[in-house]
N, C-alpha and C. Protein backbone atom coordinates (compact mmCIF):
# COMPACT_ATOMS: atom_id res chain seq x y z
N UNK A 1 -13.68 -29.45 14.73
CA UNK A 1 -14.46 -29.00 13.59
C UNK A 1 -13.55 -28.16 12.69
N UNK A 2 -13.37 -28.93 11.19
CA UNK A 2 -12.89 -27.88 10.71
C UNK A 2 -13.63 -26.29 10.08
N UNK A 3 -12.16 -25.51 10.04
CA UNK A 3 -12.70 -24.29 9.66
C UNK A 3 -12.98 -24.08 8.53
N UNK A 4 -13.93 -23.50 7.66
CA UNK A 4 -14.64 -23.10 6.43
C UNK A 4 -13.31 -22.40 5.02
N UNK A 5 -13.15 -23.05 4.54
CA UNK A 5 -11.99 -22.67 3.51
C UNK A 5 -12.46 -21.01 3.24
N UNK A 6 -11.63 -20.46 3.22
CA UNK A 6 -12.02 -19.06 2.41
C UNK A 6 -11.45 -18.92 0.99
N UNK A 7 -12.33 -18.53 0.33
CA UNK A 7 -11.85 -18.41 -1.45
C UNK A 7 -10.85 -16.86 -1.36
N UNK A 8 -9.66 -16.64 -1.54
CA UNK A 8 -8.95 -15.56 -1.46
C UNK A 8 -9.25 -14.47 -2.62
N UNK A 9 -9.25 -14.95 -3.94
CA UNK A 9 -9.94 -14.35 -5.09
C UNK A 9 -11.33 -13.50 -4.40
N UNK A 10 -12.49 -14.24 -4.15
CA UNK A 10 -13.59 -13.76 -3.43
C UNK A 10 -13.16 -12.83 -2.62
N UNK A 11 -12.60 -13.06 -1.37
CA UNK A 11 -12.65 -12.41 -0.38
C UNK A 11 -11.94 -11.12 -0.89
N UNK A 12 -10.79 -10.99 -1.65
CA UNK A 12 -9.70 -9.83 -2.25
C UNK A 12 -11.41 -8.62 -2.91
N UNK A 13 -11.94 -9.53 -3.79
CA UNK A 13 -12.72 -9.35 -4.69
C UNK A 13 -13.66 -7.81 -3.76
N UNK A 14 -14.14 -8.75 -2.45
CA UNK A 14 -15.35 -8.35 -1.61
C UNK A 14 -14.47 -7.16 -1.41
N UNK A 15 -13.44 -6.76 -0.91
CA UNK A 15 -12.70 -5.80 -0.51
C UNK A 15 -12.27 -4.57 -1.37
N UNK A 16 -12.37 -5.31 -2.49
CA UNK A 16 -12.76 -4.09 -3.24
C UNK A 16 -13.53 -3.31 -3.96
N UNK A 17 -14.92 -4.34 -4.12
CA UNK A 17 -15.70 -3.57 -4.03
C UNK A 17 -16.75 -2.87 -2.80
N UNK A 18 -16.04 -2.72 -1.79
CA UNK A 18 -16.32 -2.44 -0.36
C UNK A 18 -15.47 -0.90 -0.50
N UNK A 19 -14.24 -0.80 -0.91
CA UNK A 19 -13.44 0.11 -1.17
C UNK A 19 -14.24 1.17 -2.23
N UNK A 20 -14.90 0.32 -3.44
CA UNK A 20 -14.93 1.82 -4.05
C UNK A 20 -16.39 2.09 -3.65
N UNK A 21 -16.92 1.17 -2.76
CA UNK A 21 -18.31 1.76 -2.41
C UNK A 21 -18.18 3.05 -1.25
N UNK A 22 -17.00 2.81 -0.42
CA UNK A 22 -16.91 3.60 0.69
C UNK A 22 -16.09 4.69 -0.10
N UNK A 23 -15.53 4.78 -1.05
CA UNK A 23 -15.03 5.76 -1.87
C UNK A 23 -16.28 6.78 -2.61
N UNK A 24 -17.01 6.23 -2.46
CA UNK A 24 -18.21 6.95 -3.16
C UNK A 24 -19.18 7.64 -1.63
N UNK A 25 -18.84 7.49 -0.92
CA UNK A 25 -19.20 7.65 0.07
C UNK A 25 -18.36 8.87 1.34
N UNK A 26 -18.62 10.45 1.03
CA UNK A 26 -17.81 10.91 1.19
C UNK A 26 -17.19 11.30 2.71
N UNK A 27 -18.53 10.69 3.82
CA UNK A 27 -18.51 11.02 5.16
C UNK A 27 -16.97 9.84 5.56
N UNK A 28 -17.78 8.55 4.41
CA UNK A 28 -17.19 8.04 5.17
C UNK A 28 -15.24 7.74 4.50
N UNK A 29 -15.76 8.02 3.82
CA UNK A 29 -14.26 8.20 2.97
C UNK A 29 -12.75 8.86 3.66
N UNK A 30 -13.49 9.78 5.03
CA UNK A 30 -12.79 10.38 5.38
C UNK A 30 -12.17 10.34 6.56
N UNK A 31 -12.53 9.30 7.09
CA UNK A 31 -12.03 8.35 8.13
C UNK A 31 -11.63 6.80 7.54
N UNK A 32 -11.75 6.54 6.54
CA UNK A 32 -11.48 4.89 5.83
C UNK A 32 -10.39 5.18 5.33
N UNK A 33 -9.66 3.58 5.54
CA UNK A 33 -8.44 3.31 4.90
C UNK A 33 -8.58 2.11 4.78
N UNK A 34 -7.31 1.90 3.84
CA UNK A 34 -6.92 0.79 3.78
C UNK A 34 -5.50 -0.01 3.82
N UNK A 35 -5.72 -0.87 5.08
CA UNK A 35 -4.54 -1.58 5.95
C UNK A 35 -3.87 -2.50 5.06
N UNK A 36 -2.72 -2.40 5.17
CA UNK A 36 -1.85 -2.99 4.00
C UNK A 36 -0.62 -3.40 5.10
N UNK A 37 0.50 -4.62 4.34
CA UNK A 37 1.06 -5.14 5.22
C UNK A 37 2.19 -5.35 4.00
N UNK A 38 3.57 -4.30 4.70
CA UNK A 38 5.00 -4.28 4.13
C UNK A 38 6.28 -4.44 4.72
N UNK A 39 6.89 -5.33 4.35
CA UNK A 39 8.20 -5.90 5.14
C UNK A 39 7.45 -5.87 6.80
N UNK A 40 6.94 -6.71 6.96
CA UNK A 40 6.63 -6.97 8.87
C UNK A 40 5.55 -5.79 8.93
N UNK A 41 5.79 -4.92 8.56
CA UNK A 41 5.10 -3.37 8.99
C UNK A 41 3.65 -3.13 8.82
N UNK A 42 2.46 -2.68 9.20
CA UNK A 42 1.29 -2.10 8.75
C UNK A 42 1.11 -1.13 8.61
N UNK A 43 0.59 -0.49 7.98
CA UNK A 43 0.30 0.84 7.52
C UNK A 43 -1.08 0.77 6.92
N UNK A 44 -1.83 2.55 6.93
CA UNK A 44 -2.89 2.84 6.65
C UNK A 44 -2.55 3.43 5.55
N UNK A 45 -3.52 3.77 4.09
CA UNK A 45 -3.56 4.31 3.21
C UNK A 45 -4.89 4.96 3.21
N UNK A 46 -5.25 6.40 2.73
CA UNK A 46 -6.16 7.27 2.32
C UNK A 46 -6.70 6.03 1.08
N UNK A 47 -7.65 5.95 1.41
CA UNK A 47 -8.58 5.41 -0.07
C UNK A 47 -8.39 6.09 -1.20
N UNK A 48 -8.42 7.79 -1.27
CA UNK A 48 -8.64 8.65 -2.07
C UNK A 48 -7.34 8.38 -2.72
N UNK A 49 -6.37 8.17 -2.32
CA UNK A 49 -5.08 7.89 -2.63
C UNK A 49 -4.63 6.87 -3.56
N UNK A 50 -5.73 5.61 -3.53
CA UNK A 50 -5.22 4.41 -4.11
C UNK A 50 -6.50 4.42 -5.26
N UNK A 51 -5.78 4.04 -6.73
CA UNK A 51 -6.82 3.75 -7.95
C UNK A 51 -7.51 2.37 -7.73
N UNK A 52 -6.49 1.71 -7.39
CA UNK A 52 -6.82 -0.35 -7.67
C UNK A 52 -5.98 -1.06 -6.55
N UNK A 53 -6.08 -2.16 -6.28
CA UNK A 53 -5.45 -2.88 -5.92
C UNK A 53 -5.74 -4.14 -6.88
N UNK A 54 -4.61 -4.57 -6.78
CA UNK A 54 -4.67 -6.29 -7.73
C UNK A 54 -3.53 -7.17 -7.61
N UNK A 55 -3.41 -8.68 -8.08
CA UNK A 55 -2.93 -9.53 -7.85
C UNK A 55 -1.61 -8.61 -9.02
N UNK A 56 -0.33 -9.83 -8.49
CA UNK A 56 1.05 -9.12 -9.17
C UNK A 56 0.82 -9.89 -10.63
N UNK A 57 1.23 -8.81 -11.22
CA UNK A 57 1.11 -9.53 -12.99
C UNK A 57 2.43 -9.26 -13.28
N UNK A 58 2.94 -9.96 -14.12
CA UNK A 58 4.34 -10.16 -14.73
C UNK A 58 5.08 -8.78 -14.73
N UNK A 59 6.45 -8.86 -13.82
CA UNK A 59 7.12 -7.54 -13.66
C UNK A 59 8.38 -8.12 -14.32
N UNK A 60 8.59 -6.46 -15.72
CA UNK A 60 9.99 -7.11 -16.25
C UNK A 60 10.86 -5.88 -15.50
N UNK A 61 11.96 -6.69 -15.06
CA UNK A 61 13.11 -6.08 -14.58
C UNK A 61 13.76 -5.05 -15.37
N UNK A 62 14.70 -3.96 -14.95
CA UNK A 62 15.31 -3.15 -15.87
C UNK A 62 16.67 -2.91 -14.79
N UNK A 63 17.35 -2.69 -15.72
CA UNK A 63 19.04 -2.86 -15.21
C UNK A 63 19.29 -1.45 -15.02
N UNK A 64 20.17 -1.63 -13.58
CA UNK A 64 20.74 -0.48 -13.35
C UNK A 64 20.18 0.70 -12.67
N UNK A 65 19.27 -0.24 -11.85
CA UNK A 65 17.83 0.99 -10.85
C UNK A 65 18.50 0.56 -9.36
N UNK A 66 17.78 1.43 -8.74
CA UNK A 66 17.59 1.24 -7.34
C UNK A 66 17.27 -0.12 -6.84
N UNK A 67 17.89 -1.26 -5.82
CA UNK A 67 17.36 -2.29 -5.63
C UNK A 67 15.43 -1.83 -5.27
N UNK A 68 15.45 -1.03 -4.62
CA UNK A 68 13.90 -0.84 -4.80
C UNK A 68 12.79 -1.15 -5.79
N UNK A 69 13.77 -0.34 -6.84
CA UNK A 69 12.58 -0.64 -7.85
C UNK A 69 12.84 -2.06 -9.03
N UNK A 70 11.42 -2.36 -9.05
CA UNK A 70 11.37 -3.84 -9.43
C UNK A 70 11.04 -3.72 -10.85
N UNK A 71 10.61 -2.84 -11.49
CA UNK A 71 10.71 -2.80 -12.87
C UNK A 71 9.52 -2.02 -13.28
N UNK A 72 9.13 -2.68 -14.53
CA UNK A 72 7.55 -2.10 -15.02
C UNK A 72 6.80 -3.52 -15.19
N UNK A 73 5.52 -2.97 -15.37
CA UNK A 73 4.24 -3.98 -15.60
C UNK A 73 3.26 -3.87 -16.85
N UNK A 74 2.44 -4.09 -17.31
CA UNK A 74 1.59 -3.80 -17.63
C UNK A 74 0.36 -3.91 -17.34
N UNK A 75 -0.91 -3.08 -17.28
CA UNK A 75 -1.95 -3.02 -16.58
C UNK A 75 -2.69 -2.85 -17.72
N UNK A 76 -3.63 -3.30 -18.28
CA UNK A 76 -4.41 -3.08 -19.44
C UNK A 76 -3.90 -1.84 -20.26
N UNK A 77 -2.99 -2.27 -20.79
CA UNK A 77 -2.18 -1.56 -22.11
C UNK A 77 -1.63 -0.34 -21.21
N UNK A 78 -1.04 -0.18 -19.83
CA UNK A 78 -1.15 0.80 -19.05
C UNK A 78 0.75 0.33 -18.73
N UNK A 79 1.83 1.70 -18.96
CA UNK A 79 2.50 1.01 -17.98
C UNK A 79 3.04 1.92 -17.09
N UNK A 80 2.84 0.56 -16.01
CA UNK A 80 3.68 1.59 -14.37
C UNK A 80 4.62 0.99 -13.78
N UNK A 81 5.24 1.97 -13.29
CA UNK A 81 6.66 1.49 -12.46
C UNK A 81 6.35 0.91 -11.01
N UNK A 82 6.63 -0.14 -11.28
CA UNK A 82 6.54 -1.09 -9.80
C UNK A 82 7.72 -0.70 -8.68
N UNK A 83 7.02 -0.27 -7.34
CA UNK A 83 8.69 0.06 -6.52
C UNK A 83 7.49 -1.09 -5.70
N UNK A 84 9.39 -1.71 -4.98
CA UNK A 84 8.71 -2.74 -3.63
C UNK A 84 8.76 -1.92 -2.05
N UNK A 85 7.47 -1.66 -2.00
CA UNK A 85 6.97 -0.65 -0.65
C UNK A 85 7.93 -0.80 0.40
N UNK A 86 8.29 -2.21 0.78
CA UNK A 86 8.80 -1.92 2.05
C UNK A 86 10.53 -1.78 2.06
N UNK A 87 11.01 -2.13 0.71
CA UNK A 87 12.18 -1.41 0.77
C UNK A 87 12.87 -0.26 0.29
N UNK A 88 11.79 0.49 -0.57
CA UNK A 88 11.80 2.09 -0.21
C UNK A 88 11.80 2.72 1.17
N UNK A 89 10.96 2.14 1.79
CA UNK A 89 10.58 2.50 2.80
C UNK A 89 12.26 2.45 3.87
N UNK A 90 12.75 2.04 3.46
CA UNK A 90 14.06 1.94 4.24
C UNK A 90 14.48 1.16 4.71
N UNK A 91 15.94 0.86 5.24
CA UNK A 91 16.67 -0.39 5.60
C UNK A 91 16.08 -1.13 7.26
N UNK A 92 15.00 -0.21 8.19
CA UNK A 92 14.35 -1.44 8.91
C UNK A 92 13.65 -1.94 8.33
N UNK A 93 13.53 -2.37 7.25
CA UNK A 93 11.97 -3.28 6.47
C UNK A 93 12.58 -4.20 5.23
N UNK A 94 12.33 -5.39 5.76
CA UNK A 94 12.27 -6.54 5.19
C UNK A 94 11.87 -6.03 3.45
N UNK A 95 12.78 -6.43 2.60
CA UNK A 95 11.95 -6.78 1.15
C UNK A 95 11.17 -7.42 0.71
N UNK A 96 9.98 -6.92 0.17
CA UNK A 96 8.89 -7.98 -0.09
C UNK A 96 9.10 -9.00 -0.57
N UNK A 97 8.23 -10.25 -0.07
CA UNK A 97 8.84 -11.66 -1.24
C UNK A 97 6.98 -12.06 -1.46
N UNK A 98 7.55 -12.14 -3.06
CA UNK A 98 5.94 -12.77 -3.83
C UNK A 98 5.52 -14.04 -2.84
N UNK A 99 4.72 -13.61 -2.48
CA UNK A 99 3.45 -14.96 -2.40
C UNK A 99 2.54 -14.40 -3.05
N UNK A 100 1.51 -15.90 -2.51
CA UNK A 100 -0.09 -15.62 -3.49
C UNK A 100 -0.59 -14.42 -2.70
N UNK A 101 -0.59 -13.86 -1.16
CA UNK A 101 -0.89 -12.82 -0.93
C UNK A 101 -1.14 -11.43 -1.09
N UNK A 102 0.91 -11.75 -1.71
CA UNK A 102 1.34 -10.37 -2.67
C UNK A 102 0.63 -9.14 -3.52
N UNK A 103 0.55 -8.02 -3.58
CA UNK A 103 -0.86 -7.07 -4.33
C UNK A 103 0.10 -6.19 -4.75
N UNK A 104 -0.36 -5.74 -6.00
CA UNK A 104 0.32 -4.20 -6.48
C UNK A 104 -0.39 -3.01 -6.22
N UNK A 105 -0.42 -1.85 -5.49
CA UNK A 105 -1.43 -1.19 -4.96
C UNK A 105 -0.98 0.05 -6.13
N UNK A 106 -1.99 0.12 -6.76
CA UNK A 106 -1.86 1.51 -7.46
C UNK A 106 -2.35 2.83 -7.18
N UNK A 107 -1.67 4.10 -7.60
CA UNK A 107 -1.79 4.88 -7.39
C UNK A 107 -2.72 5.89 -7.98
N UNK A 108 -3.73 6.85 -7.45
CA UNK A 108 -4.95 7.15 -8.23
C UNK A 108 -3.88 8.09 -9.52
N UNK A 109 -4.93 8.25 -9.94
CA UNK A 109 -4.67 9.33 -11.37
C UNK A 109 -4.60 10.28 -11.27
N UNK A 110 -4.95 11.38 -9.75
CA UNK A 110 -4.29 12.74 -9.26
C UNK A 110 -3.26 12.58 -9.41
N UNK A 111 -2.49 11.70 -8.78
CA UNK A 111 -1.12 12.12 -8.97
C UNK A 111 -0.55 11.95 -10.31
N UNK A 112 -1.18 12.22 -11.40
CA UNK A 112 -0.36 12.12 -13.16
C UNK A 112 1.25 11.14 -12.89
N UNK A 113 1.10 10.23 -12.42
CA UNK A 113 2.01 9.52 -12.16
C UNK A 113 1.75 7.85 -12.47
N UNK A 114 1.89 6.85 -13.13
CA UNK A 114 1.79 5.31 -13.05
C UNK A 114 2.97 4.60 -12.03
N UNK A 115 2.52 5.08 -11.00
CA UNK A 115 2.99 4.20 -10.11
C UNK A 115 2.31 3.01 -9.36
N UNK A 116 3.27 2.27 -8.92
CA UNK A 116 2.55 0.63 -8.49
C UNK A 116 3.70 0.40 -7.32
N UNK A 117 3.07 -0.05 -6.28
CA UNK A 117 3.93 -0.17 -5.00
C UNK A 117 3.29 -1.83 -4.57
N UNK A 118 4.47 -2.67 -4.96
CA UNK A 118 4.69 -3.99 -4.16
C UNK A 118 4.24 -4.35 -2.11
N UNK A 119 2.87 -4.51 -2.24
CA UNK A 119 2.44 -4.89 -0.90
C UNK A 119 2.85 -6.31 -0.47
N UNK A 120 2.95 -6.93 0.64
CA UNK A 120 2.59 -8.11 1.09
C UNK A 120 1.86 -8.75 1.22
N UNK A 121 0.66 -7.94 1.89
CA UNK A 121 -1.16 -8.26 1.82
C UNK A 121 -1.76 -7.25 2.43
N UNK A 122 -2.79 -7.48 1.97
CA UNK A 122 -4.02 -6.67 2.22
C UNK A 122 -4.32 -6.98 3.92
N UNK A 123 -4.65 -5.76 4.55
CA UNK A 123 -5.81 -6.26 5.75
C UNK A 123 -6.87 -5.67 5.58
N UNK A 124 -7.32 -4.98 5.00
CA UNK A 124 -8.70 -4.80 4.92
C UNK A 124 -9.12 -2.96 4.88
N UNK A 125 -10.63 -3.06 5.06
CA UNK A 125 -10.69 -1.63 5.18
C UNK A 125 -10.50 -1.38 6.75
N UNK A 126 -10.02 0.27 7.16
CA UNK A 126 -10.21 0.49 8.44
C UNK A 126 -10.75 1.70 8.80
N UNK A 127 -11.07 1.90 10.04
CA UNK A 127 -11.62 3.01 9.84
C UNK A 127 -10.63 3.79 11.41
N UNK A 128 -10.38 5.46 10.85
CA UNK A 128 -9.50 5.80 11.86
C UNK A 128 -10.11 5.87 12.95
N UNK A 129 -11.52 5.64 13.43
CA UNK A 129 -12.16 5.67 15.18
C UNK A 129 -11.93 3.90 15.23
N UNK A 130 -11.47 3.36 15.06
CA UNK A 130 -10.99 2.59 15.62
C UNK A 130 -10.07 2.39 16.32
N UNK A 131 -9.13 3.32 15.89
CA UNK A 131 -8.02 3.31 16.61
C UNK A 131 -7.58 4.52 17.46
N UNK A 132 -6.55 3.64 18.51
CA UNK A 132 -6.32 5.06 19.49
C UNK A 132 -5.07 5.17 19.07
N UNK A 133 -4.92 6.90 18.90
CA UNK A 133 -4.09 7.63 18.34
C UNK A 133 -2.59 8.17 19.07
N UNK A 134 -1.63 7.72 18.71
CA UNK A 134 -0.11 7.46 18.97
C UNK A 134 0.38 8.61 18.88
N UNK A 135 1.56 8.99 19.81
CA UNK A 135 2.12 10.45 19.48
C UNK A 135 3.45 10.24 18.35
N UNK A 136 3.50 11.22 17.91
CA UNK A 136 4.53 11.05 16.45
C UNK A 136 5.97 10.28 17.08
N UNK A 137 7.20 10.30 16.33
CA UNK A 137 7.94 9.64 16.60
C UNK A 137 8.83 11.48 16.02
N UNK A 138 9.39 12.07 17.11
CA UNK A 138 10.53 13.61 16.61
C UNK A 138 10.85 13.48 15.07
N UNK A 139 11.74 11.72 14.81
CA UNK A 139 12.80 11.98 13.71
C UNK A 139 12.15 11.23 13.15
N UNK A 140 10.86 11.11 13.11
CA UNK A 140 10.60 10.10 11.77
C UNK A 140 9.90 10.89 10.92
N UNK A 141 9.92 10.30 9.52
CA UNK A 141 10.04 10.18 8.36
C UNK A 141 8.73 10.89 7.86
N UNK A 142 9.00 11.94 7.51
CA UNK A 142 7.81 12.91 6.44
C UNK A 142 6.98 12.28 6.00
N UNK A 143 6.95 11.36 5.48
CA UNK A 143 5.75 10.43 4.27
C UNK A 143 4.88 9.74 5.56
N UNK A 144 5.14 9.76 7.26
CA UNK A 144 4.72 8.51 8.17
C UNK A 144 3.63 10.10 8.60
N UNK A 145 2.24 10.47 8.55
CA UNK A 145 1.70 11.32 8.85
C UNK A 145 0.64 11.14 10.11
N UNK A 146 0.52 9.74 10.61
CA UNK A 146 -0.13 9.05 11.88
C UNK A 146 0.42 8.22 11.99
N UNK A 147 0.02 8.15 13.56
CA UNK A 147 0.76 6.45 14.19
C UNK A 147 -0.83 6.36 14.69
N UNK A 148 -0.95 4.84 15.09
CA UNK A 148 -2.21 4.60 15.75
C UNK A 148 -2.12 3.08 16.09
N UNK A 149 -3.10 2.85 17.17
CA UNK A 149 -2.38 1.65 17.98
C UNK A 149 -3.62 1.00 17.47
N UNK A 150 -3.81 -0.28 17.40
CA UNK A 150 -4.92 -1.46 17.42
C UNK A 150 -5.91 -1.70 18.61
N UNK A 151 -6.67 -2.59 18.53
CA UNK A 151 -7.28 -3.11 20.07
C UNK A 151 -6.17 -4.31 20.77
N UNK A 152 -5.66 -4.86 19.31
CA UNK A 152 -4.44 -5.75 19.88
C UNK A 152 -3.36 -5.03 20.03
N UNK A 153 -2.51 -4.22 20.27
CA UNK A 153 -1.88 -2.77 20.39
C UNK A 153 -0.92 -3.46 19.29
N UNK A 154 -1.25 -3.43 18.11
CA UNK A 154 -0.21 -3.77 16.88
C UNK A 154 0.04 -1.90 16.85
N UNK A 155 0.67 -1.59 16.27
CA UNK A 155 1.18 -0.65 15.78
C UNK A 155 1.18 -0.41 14.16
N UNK A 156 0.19 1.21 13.52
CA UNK A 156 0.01 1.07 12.25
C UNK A 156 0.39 2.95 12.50
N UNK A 157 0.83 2.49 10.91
CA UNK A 157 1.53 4.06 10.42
C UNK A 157 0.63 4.21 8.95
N UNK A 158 0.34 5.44 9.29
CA UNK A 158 -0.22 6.06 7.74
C UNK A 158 0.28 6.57 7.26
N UNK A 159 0.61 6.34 5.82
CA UNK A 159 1.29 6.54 4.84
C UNK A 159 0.70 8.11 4.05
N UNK A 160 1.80 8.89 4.17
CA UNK A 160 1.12 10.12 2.74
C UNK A 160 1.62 10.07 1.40
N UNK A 161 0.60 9.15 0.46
CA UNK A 161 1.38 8.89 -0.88
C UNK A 161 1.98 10.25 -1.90
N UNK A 162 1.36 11.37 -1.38
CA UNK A 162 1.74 12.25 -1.96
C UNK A 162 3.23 12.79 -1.31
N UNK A 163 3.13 12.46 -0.28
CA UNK A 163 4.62 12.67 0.12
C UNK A 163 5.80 11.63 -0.11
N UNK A 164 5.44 10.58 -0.67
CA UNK A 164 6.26 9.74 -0.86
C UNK A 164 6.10 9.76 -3.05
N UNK A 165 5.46 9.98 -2.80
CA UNK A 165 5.80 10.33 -5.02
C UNK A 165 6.25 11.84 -5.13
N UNK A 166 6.70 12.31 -4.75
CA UNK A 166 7.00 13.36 -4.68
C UNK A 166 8.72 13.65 -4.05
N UNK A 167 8.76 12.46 -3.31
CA UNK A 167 10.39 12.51 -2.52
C UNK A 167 11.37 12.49 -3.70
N UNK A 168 12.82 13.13 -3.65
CA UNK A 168 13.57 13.20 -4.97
C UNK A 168 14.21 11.42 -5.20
N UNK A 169 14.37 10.87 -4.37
CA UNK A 169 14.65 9.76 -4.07
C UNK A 169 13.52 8.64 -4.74
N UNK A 170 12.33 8.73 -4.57
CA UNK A 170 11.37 8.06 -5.37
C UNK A 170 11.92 8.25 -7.12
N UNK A 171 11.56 9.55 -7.14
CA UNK A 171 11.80 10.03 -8.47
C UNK A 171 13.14 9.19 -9.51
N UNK A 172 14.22 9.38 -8.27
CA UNK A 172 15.42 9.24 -9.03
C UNK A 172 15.78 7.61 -8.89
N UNK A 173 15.64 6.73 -9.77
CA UNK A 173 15.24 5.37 -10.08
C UNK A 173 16.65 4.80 -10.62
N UNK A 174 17.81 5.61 -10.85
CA UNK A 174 19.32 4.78 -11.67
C UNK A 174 19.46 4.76 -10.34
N UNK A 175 20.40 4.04 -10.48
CA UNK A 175 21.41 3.37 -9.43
C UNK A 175 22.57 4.15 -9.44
């Protein structure tokens, strides 16, 4: 028997408005995230943290940056600097490559910043009692603020976007 096609548009669609419903929602806001997938890696994001998520719209390149960063965009007359998440993130992580999967996850408007970070895909919303909780790693990385294991024991790291727009290294974009 085959399996039921899923419309990806739809389903992206359902997910986000699932996101800003649980965003409006402050109990639960505070255990929800959202699972995102960079160079191989998963990671959790604070909802409160992210403005939008959306499909990649035309990124023009600019010479003489960080291989990280992939350029600017425009977002309804809006522009932000696109970095690709998982190779900021450092030399264990694969560079993102566009598929139709691909998402630009933006960053809310607390941070007075237009930033846009190159995902792989979406996994969905999560919620942190789902998961059982991992002990830190000594030397890792300021911006990694939880580890937490799956029911399939995948391994997910939560991300602190404020600690990562804020690193001098984010900031500093020449090459």
């Amino acid at each position: 028997m085959a399996r039921p096609r899923i419309n990806l548009q739809a389903y992206q669609q359902g997910i986000l408005e699932r996101l800003q419903h649980v965003a409006t929602d402050s109990g639960a806001a505070d255990n929800a995230r959202l699972g995102i997938h960079a160079g191989g890696q998963q990671y959790l994001v604070a909802l409160r943290d992210i403005k939008e998520v959306l499909p990649v719209p035309e990124i023009h390149a600019v010479p003489l940056v960080q291989p990280w960063f992939l350029g600017m965009c425009n977002i309804r007359g809006n522009l932000y600097a696109v970095t690709d998440l998982a190779r900021f993130l450092g030399s264990r992580h694969q560079p993102a490559v566009m598929t139709a999967e691909s998402r630009l996850m933006l960053v809310h408007d607390d941070f007075d910043i237009n930033a846009a970070f190159l995902i792989d895909s979406l996994a969905g919303l999560r919620s942190l009692g789902d998961f059982k909780p991992l002990e830190m790693v000594a030397d890792g990385p300021s911006y990694i603020t939880s580890r937490h294991e799956d029911d399939q024991h995948h391994l997910w790291e939560e991300l602190n976007m404020a600690l990562i727009l804020e690193k001098q290294e984010f900031l500093q974009v020449a090459a």
